[in-house]
Protein backbone atom coordinates (compact mmCIF):
# COMPACT_ATOMS: atom_id res chain seq x y z
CA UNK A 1 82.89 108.97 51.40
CA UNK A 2 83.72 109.66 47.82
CA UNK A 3 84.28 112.73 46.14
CA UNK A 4 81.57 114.82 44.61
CA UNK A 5 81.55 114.97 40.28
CA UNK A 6 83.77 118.13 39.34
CA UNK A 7 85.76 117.70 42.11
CA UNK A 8 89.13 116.68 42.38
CA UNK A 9 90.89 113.47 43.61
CA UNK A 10 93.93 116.34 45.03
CA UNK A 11 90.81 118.70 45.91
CA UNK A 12 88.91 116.66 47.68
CA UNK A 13 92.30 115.15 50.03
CA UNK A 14 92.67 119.13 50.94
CA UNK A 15 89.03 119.88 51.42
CA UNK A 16 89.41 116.62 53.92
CA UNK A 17 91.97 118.33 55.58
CA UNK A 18 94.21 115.23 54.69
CA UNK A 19 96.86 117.57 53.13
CA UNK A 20 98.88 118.21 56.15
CA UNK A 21 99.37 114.79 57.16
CA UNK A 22 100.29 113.58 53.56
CA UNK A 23 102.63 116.82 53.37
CA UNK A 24 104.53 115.55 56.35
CA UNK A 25 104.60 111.40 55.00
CA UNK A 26 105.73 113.31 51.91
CA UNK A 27 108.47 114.71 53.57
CA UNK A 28 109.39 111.75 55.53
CA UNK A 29 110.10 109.48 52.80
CA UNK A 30 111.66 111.96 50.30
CA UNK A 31 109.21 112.93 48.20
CA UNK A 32 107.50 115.81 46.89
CA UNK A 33 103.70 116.05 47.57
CA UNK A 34 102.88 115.37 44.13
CA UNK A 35 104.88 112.05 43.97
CA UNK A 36 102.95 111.06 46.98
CA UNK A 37 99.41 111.87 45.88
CA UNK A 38 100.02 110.94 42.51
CA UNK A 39 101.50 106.89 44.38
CA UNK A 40 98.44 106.90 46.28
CA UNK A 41 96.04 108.59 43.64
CA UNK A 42 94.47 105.05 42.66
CA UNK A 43 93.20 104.28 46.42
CA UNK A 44 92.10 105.21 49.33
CA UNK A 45 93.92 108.37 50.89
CA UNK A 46 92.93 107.56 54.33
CA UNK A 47 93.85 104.69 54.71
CA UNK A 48 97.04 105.19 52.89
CA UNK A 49 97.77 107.83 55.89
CA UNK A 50 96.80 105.91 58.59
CA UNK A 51 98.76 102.70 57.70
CA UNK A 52 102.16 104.84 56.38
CA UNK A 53 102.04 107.97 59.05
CA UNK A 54 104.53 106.39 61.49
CA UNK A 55 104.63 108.21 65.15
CA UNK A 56 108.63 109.31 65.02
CA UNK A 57 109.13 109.18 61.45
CA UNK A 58 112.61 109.49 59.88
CA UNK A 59 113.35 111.70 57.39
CA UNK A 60 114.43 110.45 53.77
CA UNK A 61 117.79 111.41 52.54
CA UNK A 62 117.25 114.64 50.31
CA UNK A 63 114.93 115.96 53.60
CA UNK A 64 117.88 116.35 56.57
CA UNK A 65 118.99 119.87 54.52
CA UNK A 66 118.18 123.25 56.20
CA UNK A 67 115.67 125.60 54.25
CA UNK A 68 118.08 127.64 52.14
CA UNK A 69 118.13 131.52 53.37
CA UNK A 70 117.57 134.04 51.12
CA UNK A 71 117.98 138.03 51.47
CA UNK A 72 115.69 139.93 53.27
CA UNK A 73 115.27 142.71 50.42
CA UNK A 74 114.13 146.49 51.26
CA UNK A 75 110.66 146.38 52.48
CA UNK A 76 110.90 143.91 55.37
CA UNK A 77 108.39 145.66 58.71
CA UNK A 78 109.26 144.61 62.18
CA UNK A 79 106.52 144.30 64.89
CA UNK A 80 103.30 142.72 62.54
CA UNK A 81 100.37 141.67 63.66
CA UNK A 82 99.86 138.42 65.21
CA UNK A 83 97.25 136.51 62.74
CA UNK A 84 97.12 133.66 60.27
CA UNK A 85 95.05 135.07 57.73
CA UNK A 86 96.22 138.69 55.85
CA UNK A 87 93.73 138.99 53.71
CA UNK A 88 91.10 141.96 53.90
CA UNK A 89 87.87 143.01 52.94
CA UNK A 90 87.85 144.05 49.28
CA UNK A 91 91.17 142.67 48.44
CA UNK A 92 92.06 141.85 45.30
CA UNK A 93 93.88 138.93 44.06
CA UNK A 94 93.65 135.43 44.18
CA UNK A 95 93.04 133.52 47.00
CA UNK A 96 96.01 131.38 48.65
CA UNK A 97 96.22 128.96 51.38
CA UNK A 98 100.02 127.89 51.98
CA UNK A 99 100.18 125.18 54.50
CA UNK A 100 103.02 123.28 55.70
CA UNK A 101 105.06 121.81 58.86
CA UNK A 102 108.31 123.71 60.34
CA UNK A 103 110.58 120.18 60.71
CA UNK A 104 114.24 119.43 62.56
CA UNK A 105 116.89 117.83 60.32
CA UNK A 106 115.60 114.99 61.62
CA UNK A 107 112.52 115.63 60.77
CA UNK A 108 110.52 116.36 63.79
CA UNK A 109 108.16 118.81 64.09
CA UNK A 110 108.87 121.98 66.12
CA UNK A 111 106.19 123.66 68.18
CA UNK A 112 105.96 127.39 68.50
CA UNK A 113 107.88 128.27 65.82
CA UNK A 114 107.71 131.74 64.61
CA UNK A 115 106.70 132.60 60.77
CA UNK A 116 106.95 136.01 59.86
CA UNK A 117 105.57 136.32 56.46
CA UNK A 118 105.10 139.36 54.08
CA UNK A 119 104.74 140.00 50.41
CA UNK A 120 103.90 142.54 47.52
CA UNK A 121 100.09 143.05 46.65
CA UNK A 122 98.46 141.92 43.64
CA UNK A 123 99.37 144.85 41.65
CA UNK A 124 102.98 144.23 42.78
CA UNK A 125 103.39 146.81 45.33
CA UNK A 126 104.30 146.78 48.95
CA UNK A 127 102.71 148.53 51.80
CA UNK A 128 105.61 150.37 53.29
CA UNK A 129 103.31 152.11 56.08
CA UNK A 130 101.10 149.38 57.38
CA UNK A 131 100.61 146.18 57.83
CA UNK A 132 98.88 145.30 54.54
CA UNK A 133 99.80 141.27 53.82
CA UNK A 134 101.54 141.21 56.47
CA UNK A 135 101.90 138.91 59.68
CA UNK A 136 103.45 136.45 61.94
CA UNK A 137 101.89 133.45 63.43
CA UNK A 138 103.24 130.50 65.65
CA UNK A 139 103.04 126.74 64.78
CA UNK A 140 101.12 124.53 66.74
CA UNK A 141 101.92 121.60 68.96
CA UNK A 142 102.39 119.49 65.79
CA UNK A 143 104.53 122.00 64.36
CA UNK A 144 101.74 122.88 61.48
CA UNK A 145 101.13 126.62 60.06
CA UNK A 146 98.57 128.15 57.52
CA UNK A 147 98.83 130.93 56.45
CA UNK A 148 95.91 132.39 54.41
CA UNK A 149 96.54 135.41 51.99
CA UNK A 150 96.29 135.72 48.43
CA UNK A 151 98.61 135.13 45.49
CA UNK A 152 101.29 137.86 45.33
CA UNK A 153 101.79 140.28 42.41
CA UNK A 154 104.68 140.71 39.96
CA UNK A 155 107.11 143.45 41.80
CA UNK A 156 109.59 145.23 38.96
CA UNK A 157 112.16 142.60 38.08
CA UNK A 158 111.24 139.87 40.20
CA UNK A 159 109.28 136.71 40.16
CA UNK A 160 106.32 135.82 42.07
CA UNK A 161 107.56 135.40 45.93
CA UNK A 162 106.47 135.42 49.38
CA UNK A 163 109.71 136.82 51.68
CA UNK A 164 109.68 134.56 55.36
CA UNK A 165 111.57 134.35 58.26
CA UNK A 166 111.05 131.62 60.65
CA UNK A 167 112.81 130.93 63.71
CA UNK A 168 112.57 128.19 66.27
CA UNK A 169 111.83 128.70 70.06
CA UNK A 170 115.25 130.11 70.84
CA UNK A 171 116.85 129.25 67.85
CA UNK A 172 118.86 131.28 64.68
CA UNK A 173 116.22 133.55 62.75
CA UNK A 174 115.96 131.90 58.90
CA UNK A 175 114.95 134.56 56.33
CA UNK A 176 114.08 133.26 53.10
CA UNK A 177 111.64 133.53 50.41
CA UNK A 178 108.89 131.34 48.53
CA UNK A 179 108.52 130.46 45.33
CA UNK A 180 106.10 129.10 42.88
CA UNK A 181 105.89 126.52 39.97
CA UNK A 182 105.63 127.61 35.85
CA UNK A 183 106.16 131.28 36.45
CA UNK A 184 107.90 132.32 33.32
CA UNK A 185 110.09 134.75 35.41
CA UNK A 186 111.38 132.33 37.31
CA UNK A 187 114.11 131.85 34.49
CA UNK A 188 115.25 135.39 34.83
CA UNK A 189 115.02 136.24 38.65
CA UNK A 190 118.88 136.55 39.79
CA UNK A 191 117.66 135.22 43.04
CA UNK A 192 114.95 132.60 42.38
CA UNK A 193 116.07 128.98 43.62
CA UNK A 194 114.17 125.81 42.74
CA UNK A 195 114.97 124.43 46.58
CA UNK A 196 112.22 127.32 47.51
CA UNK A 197 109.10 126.25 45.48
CA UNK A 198 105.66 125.69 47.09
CA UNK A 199 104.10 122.63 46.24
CA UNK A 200 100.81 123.61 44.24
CA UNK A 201 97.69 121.04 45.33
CA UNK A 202 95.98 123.45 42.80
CA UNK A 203 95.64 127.07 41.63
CA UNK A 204 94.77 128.17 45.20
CA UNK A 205 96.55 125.48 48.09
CA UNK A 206 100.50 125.57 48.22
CA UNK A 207 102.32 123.26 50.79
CA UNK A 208 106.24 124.18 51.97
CA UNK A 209 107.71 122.34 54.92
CA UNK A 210 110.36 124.79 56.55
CA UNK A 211 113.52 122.68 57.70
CA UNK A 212 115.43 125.11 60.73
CA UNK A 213 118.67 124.55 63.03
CA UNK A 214 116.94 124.96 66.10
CA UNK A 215 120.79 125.45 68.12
């Protein structure tokens, strides 16, 4: 099937629900999604997959390192709601889907692994009473999340981020924080490391592969 005029080649792959299985080849031989899509923008996708995905892959050599941990800053909520969406009626903002696998160092993908995920608004605040874009969620048995919530606001001296902490099933709790591509802030955010940028499909799909120590 090809892709409709207006949309596309990267729009259509996600829409196709191709993304996660590229994001994980991606990872597998050490390269960013956009490498990847941009090596197999010329052909068929599909078929690319099904002839590359291999059943135990093998990491490449620069995807073996741990997610680097971040700090938890002041407006972290224990106890969210279970749920993979956090957005709400009326919300405002742009929309966001951030999809990605949670990965072994040798890259294997973990079931059940927590996500706890919470950020500012789109008007850079926090809700410090409820639950407002806020959530946890479990991977499934292929060790895939989504998480669907909306692009986070600019909170006083920071840069765009999404805070995380993910944990494998009876492994050490990983808090850490997202980050995303071109944000002019990025340059002057004391805490802002490139190792912690989504991948952006386009203005409203990020992919992130977590990396944990499951021991």
């Amino acid at each position: 099937m090809d892709a409709k005029p207006g949309i596309t080649r990267r729009t259509f792959l996600w829409r196709g629900m191709a993304i996660p299985a590229l994001l994980l080849l991606a990872a597998c031989r050490g390269q960013s999604l956009g490498e990847l899509l941009s090596e197999i923008g010329g052909g068929d996708s599909s078929t690319t997959v099904s002839q590359s995905l291999a059943p135990t892959p093998a990491c490449g050599d620069d995807d073996d390192d741990l997610t680097v941990a971040q700090t938890e800053g002041p407006y972290y909520t224990p106890n969210t709601p279970e749920r993979a969406s956090l957005r709400e009626p009326g919300m405002a903002g742009t929309p966001l889907v951030v999809t990605g696998y949670v990965l072994t160092t040798d890259c294997q993908p973990i079931a059940r692994a927590l996500l706890d995920f919470w950020h500012c608004d789109d008007s850079g605040v926090y809700d410090n009473v409820g639950y407002r874009l806020r959530g946890h969620q479990f991977t499934d048995d292929s060790g895939m999340y989504t998480l669907e919530t909306i692009m986070p606001g600019l909170y006083p001296g920071r840069t765009r981020h999404i805070h995380v902490k993910a944990q494998a099933p009876n492994g050490p709790i990983l808090t850490t924080q997202l980050y995303f591509p071109d944000e002019p802030q990025n340059a002057t955010d004391g805490i802002f490391d490139p190792a912690l940028l989504v991948d952006m499909v386009d203005s409203e799909h990020a992919a992130f592969n977590f990396v944990l120590n499951t021991g």
